[in-house]
PDB file of N, CA and C in Angstrom:
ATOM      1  N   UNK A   1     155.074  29.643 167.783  1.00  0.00           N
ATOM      2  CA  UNK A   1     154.574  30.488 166.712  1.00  0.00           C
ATOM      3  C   UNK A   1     154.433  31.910 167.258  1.00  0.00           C
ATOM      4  N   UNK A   2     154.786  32.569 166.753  1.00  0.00           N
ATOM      5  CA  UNK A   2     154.937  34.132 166.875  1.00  0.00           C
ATOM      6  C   UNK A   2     153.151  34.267 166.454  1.00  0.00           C
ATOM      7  N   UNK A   3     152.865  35.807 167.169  1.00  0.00           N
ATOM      8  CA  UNK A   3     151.297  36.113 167.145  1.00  0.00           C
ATOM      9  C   UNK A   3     151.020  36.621 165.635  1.00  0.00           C
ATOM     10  N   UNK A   4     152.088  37.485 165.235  1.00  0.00           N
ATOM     11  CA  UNK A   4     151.601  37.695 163.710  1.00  0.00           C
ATOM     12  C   UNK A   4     151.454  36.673 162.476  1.00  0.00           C
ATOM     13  N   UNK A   5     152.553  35.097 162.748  1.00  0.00           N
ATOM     14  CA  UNK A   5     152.095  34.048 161.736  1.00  0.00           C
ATOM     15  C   UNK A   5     150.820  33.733 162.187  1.00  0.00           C
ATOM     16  N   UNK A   6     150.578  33.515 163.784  1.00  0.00           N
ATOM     17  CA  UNK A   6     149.203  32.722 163.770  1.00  0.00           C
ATOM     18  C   UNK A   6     147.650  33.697 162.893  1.00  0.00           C
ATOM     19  N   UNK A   7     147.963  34.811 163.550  1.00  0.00           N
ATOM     20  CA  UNK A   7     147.153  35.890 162.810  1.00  0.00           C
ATOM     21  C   UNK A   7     146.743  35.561 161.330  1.00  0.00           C
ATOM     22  N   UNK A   8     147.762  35.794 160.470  1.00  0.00           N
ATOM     23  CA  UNK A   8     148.249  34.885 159.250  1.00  0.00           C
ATOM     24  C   UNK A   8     147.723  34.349 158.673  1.00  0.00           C
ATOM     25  N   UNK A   9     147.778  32.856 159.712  1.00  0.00           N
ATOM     26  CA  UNK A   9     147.529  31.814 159.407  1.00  0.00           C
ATOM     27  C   UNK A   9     145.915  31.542 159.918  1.00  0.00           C
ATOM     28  N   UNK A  10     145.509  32.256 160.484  1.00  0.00           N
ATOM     29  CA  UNK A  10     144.060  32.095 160.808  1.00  0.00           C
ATOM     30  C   UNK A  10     143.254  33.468 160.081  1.00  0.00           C
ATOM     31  N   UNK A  11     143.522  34.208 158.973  1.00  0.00           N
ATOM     32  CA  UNK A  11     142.397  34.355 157.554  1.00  0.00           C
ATOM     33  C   UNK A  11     143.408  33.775 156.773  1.00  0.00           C
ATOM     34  N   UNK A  12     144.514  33.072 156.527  1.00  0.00           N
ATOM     35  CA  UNK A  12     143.606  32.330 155.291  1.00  0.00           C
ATOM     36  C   UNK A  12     143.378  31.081 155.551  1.00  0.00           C
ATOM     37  N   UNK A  13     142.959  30.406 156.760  1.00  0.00           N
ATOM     38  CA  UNK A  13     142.143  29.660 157.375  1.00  0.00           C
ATOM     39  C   UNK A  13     140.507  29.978 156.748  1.00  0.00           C
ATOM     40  N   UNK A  14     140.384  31.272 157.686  1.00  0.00           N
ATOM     41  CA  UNK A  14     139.108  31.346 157.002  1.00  0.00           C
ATOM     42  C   UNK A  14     138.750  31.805 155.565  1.00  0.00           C
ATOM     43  N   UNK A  15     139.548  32.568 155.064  1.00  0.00           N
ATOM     44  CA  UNK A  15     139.977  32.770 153.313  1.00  0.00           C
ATOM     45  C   UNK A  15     139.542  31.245 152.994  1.00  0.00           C
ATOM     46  N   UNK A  16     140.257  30.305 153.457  1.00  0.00           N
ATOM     47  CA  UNK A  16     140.078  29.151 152.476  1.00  0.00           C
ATOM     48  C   UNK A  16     138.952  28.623 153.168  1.00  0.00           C
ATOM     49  N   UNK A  17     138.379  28.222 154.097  1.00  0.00           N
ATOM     50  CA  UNK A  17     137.164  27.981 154.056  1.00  0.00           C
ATOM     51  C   UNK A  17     136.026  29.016 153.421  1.00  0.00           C
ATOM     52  N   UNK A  18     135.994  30.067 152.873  1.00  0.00           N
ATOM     53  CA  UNK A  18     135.224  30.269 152.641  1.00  0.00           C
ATOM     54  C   UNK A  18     135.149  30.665 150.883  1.00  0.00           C
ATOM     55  N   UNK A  19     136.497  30.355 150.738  1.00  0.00           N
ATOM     56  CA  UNK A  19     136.619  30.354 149.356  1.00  0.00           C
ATOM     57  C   UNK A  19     136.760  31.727 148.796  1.00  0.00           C
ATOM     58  N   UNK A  20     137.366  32.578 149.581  1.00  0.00           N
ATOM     59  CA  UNK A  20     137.636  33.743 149.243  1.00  0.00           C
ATOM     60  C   UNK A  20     139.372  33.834 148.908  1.00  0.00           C
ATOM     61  N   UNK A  21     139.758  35.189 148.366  1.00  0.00           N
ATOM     62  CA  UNK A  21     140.803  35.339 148.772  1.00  0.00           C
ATOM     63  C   UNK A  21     141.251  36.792 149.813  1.00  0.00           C
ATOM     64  N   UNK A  22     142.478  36.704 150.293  1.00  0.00           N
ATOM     65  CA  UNK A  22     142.993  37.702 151.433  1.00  0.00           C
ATOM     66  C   UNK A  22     142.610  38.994 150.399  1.00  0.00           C
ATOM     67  N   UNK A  23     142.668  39.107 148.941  1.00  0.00           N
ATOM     68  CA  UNK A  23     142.503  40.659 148.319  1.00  0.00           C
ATOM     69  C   UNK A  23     140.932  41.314 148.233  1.00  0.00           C
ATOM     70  N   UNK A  24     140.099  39.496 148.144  1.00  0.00           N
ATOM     71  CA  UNK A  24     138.839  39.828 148.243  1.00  0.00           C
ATOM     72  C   UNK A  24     138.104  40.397 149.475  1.00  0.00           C
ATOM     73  N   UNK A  25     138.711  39.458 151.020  1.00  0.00           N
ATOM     74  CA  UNK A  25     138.538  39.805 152.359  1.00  0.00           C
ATOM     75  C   UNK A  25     139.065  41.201 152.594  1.00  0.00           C
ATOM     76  N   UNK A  26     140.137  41.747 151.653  1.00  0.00           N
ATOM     77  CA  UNK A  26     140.579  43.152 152.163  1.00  0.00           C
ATOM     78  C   UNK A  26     139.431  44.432 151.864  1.00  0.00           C
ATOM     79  N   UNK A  27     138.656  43.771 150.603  1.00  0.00           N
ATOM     80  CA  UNK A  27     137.748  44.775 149.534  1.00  0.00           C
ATOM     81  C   UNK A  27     136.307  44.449 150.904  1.00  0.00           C
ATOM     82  N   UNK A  28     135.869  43.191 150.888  1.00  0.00           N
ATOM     83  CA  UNK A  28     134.525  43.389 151.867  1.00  0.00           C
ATOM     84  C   UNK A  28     134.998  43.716 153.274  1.00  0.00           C
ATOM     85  N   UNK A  29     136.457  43.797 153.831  1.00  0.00           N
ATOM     86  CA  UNK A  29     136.692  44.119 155.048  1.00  0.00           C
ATOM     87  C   UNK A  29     137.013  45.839 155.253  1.00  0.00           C
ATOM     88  N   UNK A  30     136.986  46.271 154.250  1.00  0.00           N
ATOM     89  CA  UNK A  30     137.668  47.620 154.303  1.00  0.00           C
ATOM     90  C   UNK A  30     139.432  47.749 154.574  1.00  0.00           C
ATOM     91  N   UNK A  31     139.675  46.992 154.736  1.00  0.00           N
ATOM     92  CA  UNK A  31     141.425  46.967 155.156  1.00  0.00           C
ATOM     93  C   UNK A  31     141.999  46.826 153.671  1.00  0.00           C
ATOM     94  N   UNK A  32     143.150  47.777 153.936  1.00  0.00           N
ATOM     95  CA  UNK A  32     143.906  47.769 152.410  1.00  0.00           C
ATOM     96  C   UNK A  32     145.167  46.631 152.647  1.00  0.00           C
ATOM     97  N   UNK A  33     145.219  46.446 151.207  1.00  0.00           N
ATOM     98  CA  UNK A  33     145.879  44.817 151.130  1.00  0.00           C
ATOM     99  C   UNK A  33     147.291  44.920 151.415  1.00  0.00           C
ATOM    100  N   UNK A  34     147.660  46.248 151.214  1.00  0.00           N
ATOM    101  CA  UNK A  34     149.240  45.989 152.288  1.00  0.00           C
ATOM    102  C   UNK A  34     149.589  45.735 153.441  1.00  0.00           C
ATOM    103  N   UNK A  35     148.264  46.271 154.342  1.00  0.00           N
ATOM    104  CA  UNK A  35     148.174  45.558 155.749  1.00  0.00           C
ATOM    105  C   UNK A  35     148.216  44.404 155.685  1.00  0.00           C
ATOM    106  N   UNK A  36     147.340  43.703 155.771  1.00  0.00           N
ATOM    107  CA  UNK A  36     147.244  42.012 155.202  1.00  0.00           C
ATOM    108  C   UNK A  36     148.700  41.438 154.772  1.00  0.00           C
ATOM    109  N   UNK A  37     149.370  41.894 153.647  1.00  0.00           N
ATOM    110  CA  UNK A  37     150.286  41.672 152.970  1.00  0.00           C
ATOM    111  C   UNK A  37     151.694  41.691 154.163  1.00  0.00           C
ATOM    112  N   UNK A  38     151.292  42.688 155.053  1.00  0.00           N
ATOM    113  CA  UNK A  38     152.728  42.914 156.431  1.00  0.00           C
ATOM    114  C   UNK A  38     152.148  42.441 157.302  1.00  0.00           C
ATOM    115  N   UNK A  39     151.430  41.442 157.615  1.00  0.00           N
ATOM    116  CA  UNK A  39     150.641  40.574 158.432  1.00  0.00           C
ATOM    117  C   UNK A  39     151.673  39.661 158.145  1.00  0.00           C
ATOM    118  N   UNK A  40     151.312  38.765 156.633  1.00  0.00           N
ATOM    119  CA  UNK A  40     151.865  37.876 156.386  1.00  0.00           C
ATOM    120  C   UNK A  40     152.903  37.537 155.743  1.00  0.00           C
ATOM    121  N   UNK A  41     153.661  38.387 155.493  1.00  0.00           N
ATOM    122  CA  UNK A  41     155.235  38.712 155.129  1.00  0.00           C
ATOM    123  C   UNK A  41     156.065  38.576 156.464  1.00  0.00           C
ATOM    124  N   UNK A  42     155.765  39.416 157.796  1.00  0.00           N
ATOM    125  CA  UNK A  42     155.796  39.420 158.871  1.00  0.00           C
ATOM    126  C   UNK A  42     156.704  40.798 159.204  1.00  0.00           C
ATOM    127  N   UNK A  43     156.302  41.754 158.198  1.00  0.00           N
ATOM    128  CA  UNK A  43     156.540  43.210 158.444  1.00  0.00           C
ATOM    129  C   UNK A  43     155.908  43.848 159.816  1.00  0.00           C
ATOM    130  N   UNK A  44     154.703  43.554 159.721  1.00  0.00           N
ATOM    131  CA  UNK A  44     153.655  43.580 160.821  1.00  0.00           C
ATOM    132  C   UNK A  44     153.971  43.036 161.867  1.00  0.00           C
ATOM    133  N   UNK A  45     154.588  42.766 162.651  1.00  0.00           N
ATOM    134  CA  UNK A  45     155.039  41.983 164.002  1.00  0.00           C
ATOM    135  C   UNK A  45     153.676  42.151 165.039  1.00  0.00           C
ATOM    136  N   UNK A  46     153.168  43.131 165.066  1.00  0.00           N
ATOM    137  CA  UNK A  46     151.827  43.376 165.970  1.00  0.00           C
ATOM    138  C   UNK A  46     151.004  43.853 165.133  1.00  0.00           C
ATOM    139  N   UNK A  47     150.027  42.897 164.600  1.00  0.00           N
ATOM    140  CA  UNK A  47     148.635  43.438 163.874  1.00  0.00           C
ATOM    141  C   UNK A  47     148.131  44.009 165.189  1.00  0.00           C
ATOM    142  N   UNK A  48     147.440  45.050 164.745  1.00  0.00           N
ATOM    143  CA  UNK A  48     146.273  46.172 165.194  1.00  0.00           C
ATOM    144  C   UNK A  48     145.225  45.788 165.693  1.00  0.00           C
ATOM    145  N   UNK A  49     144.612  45.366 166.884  1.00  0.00           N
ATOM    146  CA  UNK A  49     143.614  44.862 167.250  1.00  0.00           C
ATOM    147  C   UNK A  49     142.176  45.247 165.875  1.00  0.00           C
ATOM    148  N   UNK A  50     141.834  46.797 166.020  1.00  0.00           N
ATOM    149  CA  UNK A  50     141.218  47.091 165.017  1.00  0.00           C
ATOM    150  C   UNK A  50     141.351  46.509 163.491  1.00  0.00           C
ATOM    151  N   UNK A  51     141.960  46.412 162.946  1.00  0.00           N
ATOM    152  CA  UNK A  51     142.673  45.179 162.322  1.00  0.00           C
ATOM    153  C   UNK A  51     141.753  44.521 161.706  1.00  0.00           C
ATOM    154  N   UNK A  52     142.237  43.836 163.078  1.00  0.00           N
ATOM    155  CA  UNK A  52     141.798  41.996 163.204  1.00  0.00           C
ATOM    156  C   UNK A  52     140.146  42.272 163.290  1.00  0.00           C
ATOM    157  N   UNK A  53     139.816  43.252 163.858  1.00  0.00           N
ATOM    158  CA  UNK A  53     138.303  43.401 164.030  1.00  0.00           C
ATOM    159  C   UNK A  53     137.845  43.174 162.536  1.00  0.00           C
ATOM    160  N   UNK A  54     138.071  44.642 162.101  1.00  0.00           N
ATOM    161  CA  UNK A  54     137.827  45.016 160.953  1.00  0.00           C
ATOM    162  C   UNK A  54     137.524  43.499 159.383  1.00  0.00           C
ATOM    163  N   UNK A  55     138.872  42.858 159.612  1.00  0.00           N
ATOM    164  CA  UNK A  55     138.797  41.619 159.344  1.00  0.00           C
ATOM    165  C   UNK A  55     137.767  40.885 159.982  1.00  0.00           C
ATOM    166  N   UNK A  56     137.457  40.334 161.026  1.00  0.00           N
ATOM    167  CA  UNK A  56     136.449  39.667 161.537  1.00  0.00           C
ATOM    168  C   UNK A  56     135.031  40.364 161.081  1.00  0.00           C
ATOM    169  N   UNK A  57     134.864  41.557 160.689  1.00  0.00           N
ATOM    170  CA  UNK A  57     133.605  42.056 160.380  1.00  0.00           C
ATOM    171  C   UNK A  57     133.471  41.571 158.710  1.00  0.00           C
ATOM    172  N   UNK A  58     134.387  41.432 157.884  1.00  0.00           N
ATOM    173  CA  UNK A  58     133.860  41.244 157.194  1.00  0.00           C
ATOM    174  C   UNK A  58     134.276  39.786 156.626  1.00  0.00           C
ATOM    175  N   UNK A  59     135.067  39.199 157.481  1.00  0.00           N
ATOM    176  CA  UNK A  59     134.161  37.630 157.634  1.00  0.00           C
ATOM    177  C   UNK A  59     132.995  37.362 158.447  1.00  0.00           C
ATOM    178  N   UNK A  60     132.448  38.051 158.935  1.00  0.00           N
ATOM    179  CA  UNK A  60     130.730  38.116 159.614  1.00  0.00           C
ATOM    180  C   UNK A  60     131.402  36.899 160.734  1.00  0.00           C
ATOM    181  N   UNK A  61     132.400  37.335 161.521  1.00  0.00           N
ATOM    182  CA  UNK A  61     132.626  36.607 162.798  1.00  0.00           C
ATOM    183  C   UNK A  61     133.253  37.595 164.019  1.00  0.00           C
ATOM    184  N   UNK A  62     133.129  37.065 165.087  1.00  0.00           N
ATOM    185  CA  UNK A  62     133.664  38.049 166.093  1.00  0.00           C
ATOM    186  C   UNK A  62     134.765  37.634 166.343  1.00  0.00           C
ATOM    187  N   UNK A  63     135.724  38.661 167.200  1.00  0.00           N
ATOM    188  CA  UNK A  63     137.143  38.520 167.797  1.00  0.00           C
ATOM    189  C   UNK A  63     136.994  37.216 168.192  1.00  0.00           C
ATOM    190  N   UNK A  64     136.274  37.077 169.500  1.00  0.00           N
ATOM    191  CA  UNK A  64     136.213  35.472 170.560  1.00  0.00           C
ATOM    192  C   UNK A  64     136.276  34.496 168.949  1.00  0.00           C
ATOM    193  N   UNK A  65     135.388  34.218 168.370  1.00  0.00           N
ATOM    194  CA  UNK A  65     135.525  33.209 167.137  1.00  0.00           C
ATOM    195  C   UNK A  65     136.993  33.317 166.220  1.00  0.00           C
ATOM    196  N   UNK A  66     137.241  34.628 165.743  1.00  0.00           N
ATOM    197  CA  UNK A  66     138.793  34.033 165.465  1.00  0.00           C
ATOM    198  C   UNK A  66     139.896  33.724 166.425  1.00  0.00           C
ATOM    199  N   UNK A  67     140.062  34.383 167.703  1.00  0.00           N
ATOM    200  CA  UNK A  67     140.683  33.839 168.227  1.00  0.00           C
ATOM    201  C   UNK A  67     140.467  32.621 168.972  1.00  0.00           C
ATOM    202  N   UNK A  68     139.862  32.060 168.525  1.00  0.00           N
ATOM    203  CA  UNK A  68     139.336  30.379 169.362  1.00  0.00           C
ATOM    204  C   UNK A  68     139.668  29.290 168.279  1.00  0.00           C
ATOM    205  N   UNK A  69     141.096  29.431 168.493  1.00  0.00           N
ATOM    206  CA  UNK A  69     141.507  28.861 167.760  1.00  0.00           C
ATOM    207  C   UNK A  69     143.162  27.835 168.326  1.00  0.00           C
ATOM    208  N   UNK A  70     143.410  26.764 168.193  1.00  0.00           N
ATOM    209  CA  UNK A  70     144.850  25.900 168.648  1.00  0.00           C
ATOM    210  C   UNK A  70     145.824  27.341 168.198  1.00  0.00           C
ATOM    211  N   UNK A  71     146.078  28.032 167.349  1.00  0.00           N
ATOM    212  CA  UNK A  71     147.011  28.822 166.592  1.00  0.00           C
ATOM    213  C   UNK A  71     147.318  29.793 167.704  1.00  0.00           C
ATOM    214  N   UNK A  72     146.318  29.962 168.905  1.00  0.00           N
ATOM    215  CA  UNK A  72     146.747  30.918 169.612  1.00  0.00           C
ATOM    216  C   UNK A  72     147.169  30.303 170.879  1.00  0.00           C
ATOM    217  N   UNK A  73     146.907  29.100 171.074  1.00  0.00           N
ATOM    218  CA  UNK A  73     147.301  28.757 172.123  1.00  0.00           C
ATOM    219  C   UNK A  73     148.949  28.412 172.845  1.00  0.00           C
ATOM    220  N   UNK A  74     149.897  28.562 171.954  1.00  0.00           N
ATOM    221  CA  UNK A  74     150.852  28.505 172.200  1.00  0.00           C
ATOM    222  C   UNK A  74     151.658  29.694 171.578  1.00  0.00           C
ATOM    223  N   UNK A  75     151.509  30.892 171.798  1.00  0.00           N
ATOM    224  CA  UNK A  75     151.732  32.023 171.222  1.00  0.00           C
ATOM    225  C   UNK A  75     153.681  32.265 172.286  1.00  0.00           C
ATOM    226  N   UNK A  76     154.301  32.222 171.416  1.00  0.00           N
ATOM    227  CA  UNK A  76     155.777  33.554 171.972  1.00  0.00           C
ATOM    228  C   UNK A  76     155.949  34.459 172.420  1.00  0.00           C
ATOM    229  N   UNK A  77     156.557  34.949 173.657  1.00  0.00           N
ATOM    230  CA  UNK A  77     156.464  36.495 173.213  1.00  0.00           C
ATOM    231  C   UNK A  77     157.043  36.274 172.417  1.00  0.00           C
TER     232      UNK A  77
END
């Protein structure tokens, strides 16, 4: 798995656990939804650390917690 599907694939991991969606996580995360959108299209080949933060802030979790995850453990270059 390439780092930008796992990315991806881990909010709407948490998207769906928490019953949100990626447009709603973009509105309480501050990130605009075309980012998100070239995340998971895979326009984005390297999400932005800040990013991913930004995202993690407004799922009220830290970097270490999303990335502690199987999705990263076998990452490509």
């Amino acid at each position: 798995m390439k780092l930008h599907e796992a990315v991806g694939a881990r909010i709407l991991e948490y998207c769906k656990e928490r019953n949100i969606t990626p447009n709603k996580l973009c509105t309480i995360s501050g990130v605009i939804q075309s980012t998100v959108n070239s995340i998971f299209s895979g326009r984005s080949k390297n999400p932005k650390l800040a990013t991913i933060q930004n995202l993690c802030v407004g799922l009220n979790i830290s970097l270490n917690t999303f990335f502690d995850s199987p999705l990263f453990d076998e990452i490509e270059d």
